[in-house]
Protein backbone atom coordinates (compact mmCIF):
# COMPACT_ATOMS: atom_id res chain seq x y z
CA UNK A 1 -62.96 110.43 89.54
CA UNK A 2 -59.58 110.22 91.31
CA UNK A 3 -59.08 107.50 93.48
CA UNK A 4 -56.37 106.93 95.76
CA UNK A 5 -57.18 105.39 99.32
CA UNK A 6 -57.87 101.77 98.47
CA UNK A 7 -55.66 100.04 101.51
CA UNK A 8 -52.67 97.39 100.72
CA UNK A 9 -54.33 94.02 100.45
CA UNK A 10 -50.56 93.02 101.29
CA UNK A 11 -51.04 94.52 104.86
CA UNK A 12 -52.71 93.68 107.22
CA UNK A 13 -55.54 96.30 108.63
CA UNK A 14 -53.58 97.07 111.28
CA UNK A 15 -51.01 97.65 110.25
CA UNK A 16 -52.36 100.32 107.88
CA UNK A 17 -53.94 102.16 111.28
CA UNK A 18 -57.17 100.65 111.52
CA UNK A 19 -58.20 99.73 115.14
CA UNK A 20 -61.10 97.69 116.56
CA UNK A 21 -64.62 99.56 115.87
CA UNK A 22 -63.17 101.31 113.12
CA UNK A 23 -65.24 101.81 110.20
CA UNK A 24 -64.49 100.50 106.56
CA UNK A 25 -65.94 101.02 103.55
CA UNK A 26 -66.23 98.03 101.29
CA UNK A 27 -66.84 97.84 97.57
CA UNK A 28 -65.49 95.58 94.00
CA UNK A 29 -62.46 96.82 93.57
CA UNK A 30 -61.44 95.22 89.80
CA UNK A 31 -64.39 95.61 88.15
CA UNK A 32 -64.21 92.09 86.49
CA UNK A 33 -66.97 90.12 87.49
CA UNK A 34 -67.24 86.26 86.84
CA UNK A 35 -70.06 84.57 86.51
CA UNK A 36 -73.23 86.01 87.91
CA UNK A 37 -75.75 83.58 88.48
CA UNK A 38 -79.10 85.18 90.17
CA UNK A 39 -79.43 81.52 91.57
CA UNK A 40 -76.19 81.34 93.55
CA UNK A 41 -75.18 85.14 93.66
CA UNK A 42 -78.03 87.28 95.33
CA UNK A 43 -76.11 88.47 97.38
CA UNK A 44 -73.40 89.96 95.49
CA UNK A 45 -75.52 90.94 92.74
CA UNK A 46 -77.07 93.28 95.41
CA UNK A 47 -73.65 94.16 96.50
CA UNK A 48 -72.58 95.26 93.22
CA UNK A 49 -75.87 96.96 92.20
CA UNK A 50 -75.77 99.07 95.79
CA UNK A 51 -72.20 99.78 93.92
CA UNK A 52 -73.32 100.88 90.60
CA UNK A 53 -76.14 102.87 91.68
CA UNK A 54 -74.05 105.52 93.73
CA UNK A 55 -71.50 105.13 91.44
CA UNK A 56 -74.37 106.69 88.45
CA UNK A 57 -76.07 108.90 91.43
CA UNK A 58 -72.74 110.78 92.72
CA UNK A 59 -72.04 111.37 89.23
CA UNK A 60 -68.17 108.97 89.69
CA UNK A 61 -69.14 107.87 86.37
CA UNK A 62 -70.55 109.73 83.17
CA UNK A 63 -73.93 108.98 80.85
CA UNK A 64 -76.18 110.75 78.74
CA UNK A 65 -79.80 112.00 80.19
CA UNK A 66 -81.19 109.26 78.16
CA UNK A 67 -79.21 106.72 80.30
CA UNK A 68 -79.91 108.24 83.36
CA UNK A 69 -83.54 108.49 83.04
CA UNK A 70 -83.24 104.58 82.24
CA UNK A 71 -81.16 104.05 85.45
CA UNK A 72 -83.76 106.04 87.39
CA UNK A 73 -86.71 103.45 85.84
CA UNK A 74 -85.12 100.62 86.88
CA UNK A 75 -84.10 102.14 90.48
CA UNK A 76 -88.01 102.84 91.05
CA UNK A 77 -88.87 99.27 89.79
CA UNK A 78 -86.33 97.30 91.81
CA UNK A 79 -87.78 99.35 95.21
CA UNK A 80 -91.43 98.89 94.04
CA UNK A 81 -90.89 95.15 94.08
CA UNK A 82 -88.58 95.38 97.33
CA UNK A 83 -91.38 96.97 98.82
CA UNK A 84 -93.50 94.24 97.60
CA UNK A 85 -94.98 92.18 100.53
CA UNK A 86 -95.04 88.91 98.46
CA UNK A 87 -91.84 87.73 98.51
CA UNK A 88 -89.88 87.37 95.07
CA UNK A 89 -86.73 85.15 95.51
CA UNK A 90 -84.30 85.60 92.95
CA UNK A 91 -85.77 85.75 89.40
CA UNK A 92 -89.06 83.65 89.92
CA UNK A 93 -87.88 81.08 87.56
CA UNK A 94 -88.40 77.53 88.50
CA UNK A 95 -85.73 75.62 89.71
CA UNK A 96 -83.68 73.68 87.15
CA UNK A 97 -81.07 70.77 87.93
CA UNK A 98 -77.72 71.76 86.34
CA UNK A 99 -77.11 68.89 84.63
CA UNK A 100 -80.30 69.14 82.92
CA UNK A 101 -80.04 72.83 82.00
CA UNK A 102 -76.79 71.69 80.28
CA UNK A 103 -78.35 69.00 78.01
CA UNK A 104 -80.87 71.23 77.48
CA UNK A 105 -79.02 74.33 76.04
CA UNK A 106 -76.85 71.91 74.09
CA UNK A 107 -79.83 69.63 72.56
CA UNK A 108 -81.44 73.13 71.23
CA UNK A 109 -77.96 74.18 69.64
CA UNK A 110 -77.43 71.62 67.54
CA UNK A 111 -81.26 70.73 67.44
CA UNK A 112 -81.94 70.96 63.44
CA UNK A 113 -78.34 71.36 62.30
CA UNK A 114 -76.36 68.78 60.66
CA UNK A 115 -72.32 67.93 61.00
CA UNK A 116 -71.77 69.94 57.52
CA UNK A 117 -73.43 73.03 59.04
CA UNK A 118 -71.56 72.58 62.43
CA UNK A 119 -68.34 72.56 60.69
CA UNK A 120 -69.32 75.17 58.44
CA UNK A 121 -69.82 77.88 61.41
CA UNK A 122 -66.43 76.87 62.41
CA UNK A 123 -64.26 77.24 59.53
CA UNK A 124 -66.59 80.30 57.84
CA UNK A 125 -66.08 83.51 59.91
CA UNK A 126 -68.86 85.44 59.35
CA UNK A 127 -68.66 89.37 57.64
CA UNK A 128 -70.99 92.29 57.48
CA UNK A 129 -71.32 94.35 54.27
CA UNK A 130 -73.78 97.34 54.46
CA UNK A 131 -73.58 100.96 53.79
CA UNK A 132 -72.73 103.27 56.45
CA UNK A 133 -71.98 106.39 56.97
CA UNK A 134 -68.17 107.85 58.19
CA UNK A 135 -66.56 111.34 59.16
CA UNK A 136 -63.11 111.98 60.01
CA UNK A 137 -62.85 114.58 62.20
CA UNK A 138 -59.91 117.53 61.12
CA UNK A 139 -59.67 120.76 62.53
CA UNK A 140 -61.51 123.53 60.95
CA UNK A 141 -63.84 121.76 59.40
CA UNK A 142 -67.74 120.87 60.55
CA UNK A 143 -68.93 117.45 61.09
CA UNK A 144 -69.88 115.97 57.81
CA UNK A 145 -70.90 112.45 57.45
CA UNK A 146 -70.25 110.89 54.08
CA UNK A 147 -71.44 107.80 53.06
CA UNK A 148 -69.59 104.45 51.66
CA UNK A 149 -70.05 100.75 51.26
CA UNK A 150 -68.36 98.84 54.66
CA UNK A 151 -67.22 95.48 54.76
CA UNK A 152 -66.60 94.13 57.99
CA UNK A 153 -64.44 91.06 57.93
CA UNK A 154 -62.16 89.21 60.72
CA UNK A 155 -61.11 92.31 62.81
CA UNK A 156 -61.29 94.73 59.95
CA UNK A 157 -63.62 97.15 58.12
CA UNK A 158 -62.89 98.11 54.69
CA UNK A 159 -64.74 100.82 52.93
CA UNK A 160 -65.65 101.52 49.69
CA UNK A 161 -66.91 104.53 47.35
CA UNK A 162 -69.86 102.33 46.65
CA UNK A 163 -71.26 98.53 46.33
CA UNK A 164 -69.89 98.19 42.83
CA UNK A 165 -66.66 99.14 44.07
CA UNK A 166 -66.32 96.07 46.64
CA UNK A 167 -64.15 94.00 44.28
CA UNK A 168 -61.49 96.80 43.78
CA UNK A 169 -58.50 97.98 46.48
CA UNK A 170 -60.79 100.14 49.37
CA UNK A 171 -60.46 103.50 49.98
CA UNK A 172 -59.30 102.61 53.49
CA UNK A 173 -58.87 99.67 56.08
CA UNK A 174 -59.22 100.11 60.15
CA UNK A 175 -57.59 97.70 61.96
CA UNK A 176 -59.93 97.48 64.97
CA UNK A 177 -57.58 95.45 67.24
CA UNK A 178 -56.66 97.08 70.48
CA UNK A 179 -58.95 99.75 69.57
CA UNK A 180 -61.65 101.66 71.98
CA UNK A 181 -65.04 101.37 70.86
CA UNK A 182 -67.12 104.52 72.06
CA UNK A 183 -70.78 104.76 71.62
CA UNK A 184 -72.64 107.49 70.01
CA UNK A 185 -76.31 107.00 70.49
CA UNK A 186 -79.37 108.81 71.13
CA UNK A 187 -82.43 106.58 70.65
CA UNK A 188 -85.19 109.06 70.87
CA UNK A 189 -83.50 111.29 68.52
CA UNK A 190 -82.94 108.08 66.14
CA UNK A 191 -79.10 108.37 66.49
CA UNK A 192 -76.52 105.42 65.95
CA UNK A 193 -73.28 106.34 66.18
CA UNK A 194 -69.84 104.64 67.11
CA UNK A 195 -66.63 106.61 67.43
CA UNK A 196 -63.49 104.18 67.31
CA UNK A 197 -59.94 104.89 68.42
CA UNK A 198 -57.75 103.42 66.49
CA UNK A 199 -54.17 102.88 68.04
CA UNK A 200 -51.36 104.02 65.75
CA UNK A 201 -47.53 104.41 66.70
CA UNK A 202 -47.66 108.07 67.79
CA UNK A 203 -51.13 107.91 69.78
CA UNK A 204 -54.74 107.50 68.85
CA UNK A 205 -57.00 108.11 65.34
CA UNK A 206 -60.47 109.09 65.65
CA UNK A 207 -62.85 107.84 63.49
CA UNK A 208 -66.75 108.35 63.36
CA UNK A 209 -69.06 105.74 61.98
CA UNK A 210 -73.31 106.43 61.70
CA UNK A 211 -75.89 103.92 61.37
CA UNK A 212 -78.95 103.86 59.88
CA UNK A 213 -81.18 102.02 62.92
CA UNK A 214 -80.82 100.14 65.60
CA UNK A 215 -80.17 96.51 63.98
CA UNK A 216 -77.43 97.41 62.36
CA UNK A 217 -76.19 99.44 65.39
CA UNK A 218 -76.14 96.57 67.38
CA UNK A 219 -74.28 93.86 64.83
CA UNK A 220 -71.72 96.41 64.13
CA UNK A 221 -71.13 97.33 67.66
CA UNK A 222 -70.80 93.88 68.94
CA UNK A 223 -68.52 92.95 65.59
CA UNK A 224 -66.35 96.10 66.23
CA UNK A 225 -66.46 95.48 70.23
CA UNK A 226 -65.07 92.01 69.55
CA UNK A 227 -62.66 92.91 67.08
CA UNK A 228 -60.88 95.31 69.47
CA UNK A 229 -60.28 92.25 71.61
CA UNK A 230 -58.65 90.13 68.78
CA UNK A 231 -61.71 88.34 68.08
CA UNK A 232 -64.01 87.96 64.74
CA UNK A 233 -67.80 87.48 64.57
CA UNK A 234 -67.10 83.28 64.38
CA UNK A 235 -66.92 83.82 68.54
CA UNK A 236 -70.29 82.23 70.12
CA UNK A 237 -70.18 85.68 71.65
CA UNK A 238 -71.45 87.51 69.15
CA UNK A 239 -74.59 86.63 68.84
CA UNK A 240 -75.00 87.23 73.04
CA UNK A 241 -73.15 90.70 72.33
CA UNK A 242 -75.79 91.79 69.42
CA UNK A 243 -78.45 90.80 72.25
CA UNK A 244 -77.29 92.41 75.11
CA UNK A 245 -76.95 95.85 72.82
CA UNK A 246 -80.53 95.53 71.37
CA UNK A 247 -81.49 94.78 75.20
CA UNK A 248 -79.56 97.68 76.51
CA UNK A 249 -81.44 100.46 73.48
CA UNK A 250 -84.92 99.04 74.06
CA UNK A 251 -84.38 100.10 77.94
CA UNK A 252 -83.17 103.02 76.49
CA UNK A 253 -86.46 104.14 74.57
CA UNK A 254 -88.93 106.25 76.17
CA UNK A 255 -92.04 104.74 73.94
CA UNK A 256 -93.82 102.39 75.90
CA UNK A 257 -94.41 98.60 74.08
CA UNK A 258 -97.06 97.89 71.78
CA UNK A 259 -100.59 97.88 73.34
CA UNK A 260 -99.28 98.61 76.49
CA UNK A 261 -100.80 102.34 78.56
CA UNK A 262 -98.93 105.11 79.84
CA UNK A 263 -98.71 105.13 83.90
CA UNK A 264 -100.71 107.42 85.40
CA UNK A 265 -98.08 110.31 87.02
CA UNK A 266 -99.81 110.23 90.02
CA UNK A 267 -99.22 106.34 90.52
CA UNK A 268 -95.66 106.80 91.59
CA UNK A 269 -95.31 106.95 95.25
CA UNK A 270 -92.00 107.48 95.78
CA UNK A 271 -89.51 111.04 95.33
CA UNK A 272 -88.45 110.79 91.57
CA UNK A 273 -85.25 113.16 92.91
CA UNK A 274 -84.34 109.67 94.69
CA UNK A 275 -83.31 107.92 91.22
CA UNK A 276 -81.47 110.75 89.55
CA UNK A 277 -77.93 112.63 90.41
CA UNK A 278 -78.23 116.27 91.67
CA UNK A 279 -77.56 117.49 88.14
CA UNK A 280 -80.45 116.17 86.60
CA UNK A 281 -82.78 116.68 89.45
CA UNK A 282 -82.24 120.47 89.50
CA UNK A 283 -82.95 120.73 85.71
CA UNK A 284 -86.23 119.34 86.09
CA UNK A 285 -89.46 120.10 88.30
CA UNK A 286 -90.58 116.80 90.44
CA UNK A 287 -93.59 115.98 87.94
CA UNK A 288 -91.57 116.35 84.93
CA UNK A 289 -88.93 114.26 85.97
CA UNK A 290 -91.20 111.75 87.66
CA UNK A 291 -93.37 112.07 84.21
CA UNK A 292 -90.12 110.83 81.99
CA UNK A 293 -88.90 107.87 85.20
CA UNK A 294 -92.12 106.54 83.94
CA UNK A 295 -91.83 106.69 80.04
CA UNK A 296 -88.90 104.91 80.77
CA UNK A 297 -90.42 102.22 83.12
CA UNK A 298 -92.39 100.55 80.18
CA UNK A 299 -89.81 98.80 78.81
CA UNK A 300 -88.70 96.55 81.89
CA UNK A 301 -92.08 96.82 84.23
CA UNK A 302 -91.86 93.01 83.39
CA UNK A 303 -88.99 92.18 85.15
CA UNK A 304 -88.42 90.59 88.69
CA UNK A 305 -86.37 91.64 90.77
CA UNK A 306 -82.89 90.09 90.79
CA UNK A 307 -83.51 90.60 86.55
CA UNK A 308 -83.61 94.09 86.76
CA UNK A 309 -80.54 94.54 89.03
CA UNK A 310 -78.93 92.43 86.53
CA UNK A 311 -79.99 94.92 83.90
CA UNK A 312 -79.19 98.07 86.19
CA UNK A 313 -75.76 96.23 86.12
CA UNK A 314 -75.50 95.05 82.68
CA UNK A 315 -76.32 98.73 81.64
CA UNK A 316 -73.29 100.28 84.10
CA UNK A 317 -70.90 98.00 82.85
CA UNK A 318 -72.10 99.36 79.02
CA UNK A 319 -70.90 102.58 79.65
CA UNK A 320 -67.82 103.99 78.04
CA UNK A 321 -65.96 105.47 81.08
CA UNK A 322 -67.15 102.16 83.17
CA UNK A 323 -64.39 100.61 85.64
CA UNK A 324 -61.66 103.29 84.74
CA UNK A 325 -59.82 104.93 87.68
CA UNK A 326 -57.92 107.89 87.13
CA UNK A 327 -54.54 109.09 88.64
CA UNK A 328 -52.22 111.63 87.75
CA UNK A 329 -48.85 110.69 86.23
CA UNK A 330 -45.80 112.17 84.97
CA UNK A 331 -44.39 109.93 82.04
CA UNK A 332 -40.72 109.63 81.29
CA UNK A 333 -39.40 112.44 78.90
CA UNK A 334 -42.36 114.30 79.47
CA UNK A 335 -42.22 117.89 81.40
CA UNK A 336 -46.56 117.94 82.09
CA UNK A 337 -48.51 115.99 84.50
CA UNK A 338 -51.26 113.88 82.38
CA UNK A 339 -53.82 111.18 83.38
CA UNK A 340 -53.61 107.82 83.73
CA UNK A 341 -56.69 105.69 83.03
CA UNK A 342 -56.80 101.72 84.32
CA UNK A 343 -59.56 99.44 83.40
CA UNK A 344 -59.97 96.18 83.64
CA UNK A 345 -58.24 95.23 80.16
CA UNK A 346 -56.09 98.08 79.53
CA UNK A 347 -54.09 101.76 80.37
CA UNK A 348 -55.47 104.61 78.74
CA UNK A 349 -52.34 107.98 78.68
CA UNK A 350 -55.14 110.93 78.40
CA UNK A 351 -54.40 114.65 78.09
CA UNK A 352 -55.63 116.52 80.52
CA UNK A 353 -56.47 119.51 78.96
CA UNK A 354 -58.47 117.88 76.51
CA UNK A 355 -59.48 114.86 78.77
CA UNK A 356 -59.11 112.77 75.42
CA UNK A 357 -57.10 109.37 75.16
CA UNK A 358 -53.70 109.64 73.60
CA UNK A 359 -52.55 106.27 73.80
CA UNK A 360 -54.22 102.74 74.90
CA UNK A 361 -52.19 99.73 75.62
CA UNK A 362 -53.82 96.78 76.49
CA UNK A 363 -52.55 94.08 79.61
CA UNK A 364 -53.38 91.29 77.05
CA UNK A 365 -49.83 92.89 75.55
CA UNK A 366 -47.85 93.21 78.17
CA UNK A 367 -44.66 91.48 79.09
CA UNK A 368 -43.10 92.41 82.15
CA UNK A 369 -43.36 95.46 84.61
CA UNK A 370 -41.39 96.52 87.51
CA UNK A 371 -41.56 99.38 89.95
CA UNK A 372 -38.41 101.17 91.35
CA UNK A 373 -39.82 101.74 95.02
CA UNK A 374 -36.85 104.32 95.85
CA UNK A 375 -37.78 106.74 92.73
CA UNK A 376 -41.70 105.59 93.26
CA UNK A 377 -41.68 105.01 89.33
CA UNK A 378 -43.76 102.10 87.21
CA UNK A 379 -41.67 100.63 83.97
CA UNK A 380 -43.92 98.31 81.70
CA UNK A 381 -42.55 96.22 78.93
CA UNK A 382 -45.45 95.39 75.82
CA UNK A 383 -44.89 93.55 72.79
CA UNK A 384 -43.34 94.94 69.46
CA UNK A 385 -40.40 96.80 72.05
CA UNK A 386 -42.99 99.32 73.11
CA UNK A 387 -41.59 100.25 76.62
CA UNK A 388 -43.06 103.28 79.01
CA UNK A 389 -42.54 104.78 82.25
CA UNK A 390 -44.36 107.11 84.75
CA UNK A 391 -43.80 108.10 88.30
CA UNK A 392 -47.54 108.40 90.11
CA UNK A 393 -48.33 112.48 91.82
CA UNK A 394 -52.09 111.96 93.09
CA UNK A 395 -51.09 108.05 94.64
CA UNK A 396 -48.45 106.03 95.75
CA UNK A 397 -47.29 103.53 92.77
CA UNK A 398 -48.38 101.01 94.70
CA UNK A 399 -52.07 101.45 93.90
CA UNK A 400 -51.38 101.70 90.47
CA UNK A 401 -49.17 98.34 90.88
CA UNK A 402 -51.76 96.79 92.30
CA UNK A 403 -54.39 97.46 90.32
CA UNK A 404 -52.02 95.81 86.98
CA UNK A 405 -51.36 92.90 88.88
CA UNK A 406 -54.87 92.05 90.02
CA UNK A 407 -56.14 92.39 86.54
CA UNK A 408 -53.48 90.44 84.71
CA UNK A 409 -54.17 87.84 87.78
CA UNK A 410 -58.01 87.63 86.71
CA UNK A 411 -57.01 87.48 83.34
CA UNK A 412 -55.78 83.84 84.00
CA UNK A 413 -58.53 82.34 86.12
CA UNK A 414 -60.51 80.19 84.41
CA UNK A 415 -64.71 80.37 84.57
CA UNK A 416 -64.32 77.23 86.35
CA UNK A 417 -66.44 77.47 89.73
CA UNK A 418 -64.78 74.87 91.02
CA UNK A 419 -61.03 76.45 90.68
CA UNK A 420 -59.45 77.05 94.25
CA UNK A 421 -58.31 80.76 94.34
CA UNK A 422 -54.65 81.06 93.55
CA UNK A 423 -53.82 83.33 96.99
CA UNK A 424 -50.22 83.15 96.44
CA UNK A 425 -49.93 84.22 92.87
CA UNK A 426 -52.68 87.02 93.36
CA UNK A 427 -49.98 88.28 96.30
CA UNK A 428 -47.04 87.58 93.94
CA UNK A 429 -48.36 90.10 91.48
CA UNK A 430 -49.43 92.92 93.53
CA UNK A 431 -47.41 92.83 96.06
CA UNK A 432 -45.08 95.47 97.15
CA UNK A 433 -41.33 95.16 97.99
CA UNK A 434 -41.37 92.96 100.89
């Protein structure tokens, strides 16, 4: 979706034409969230999941039918238990001092584990070794998975012809740093997939990987997502990555738990079109759709309620195309108009007439930028003397300006609560000419 009206947080509202009585429109405008706490953060956690919902309902963002029929599930659940007259504050978990939670969560990690084993999880970085399969897409030619022996190790896979060939050169490496990790997944039909783009000087490579069920899925997702940031598997974060992608897939899965009965169709007394975007709810008749809302509602009917909007978000923020605004650019040199993605970690150059990414480069990499207000052009400086430049056609620069600086400025808070806000840097770098 192209975006272009956000006002100049370096103006005041006046200034910018809006008068007493006027009506704004308010929403998360860097979609970097710290530290969501259902015990603190109610509020915003309904803020943001108001946010996400329309954002999934007016169709601003893509996902499968299998990820929309999930959203729906959890849309019906979290107004079934707002409806609810008994009261449900937060996520009906007793209340537990700080300090105590603290000990707690530190007593059970090293609970069992002695100082050779602590020290070993530091210096060992972990690998994965299993066999996969890969395709490499090239024109002409129809999608044919082949299979190898992978070894995932620091931020790179190597493959192999086979097992027995581990100890010789690989037939290839992929260096996953800076790359965009895509996923390719289908529960019901049994279908784990990852597509990576792989940066490389002239653009991007594409590169297909299938697994064989959903625990491997998930530990080579959350290696590879990791990776792609510079990190290996020896991050805590792993481990709460593999989670959080098992998590998301059982939500996904339209086979109700163990033991557990289907809902009765007639149970659900609310319009299923409510939960769905306009696309889906014209493909399907109201009992069909309300039939599959509620194959999908086994799998978090146990959740309260700030839980589930933590899921609903958890689940948005999964998505491939989540946070990324798109404008329309003209680079330097070049004689087409092309798209310009910004997320909260990097700029994506796309082509419009394929709508695929050419080139990523990542804010973690960048040096300097500067914009030339009289030409209304953006120059950014990245590491290895990798320089670009665009002049903005659907925006004024400044949004685009804006948007780099106020990521690179949440890049450097800490997840200290206690840190005051840093006002006049955030103004420093995004800014305009005054």
């Amino acid at each position: 979706m192209l975006l272009c009206r956000w006002l100049d947080s370096s103006r005041s509202l006046m200034e910018q034409g809006i008068q007493e009585n006027d009506r704004l429109l308010l929403r998360f405008k860097y979609h970097c969230f710290f530290d969501l706490n259902p015990k603190y953060d109610a509020v915003r956690i309904t803020q943001l999941y108001e946010q996400a919902r329309w954002t999934i309902l007016l169709e601003e963002i893509d996902c499968t039918e299998e990820e929309m029929l999930m959203f729906a599930s959890l849309q019906y659940h979290i107004c079934k238990l707002t409806l609810s007259t008994e009261p449900l504050n937060n996520s009906n978990e007793p209340e537990i001092d700080e300090v105590e939670a603290a000990l707690s969560n530190l007593e059970s990690t090293l609970e069992g584990r002695n100082a050779d084993k602590i020290l070993e999880d530091i210096t060992d970085i972990p690998k994965l070794e299993d066999t996969l399969k890969l395709f490499r897409p090239k024109r002409l030619i129809l999608k044919s998975y082949k299979e190898y022996w992978f070894v995932f190790r620091d931020t790179t896979i190597s493959y192999y012809k086979n097992k027995d060939s581990a100890n010789k050169e690989p037939i290839e490496q992929l260096h996953l740093r800076g790359c965009e990790v895509i996923p390719d997944v289908n529960v019901t039909e049994k279908k784990f997939g990852l597509k990576l783009l792989l940066p490389v000087a002239d653009g991007m490579n594409e590169v297909y990987i299938r697994c064989n069920n959903e625990t491997q899925y998930a530990k080579w997702k959350a290696a590879c997502i990791l990776a792609s940031k510079g990190k290996t598997m020896a991050y805590s974060s792993y481990r709460t990555e593999v989670k959080n992608i098992q998590s998301f897939l059982q939500m996904k899965s339209l086979a109700p738990p163990p033991g557990q009965a289907a809902t009765d169709v007639e149970s659900m007394e609310m319009n299923a079109e409510c939960f769905v975007s306009p696309r889906y709810a014209k493909k399907y008749k109201t009992k069909q759709l309300t039939t599959r809302i509620l194959e999908a509602l086994h799998n978090i009917s146990h959740l309260s309620l700030m839980e589930a909007k933590m899921r609903f978000i958890q689940a948005w923020q999964s998505l491939p195309e989540f946070g990324i605004k798109y404008y329309i650019v003209r680079f330097r040199g070049s004689k087409k108009d092309e798209l310009l993605g910004i997320s909260y970690n990097r700029l994506i150059r796309i082509d419009m007439s394929t709508g695929l990414p050419v080139t990523t480069w990542r804010f973690s990499n960048i040096k300097q930028w500067n914009v030339n207000w009289e030409i209304k052009q953006v120059a950014i400086e990245f590491d290895q003397s990798v320089s670009i430049a665009f002049s903005c056609q659907s925006c004024d620069c400044k949004v685009v300006h804006e948007y780099i600086g106020g990521y690179i400025f949440l890049s450097t808070r800490s997840k200290d609560q206690n840190e005051t806000l840093d006002e006049e840097l955030f103004h420093k770098l995004t800014g305009g000419q005054d």
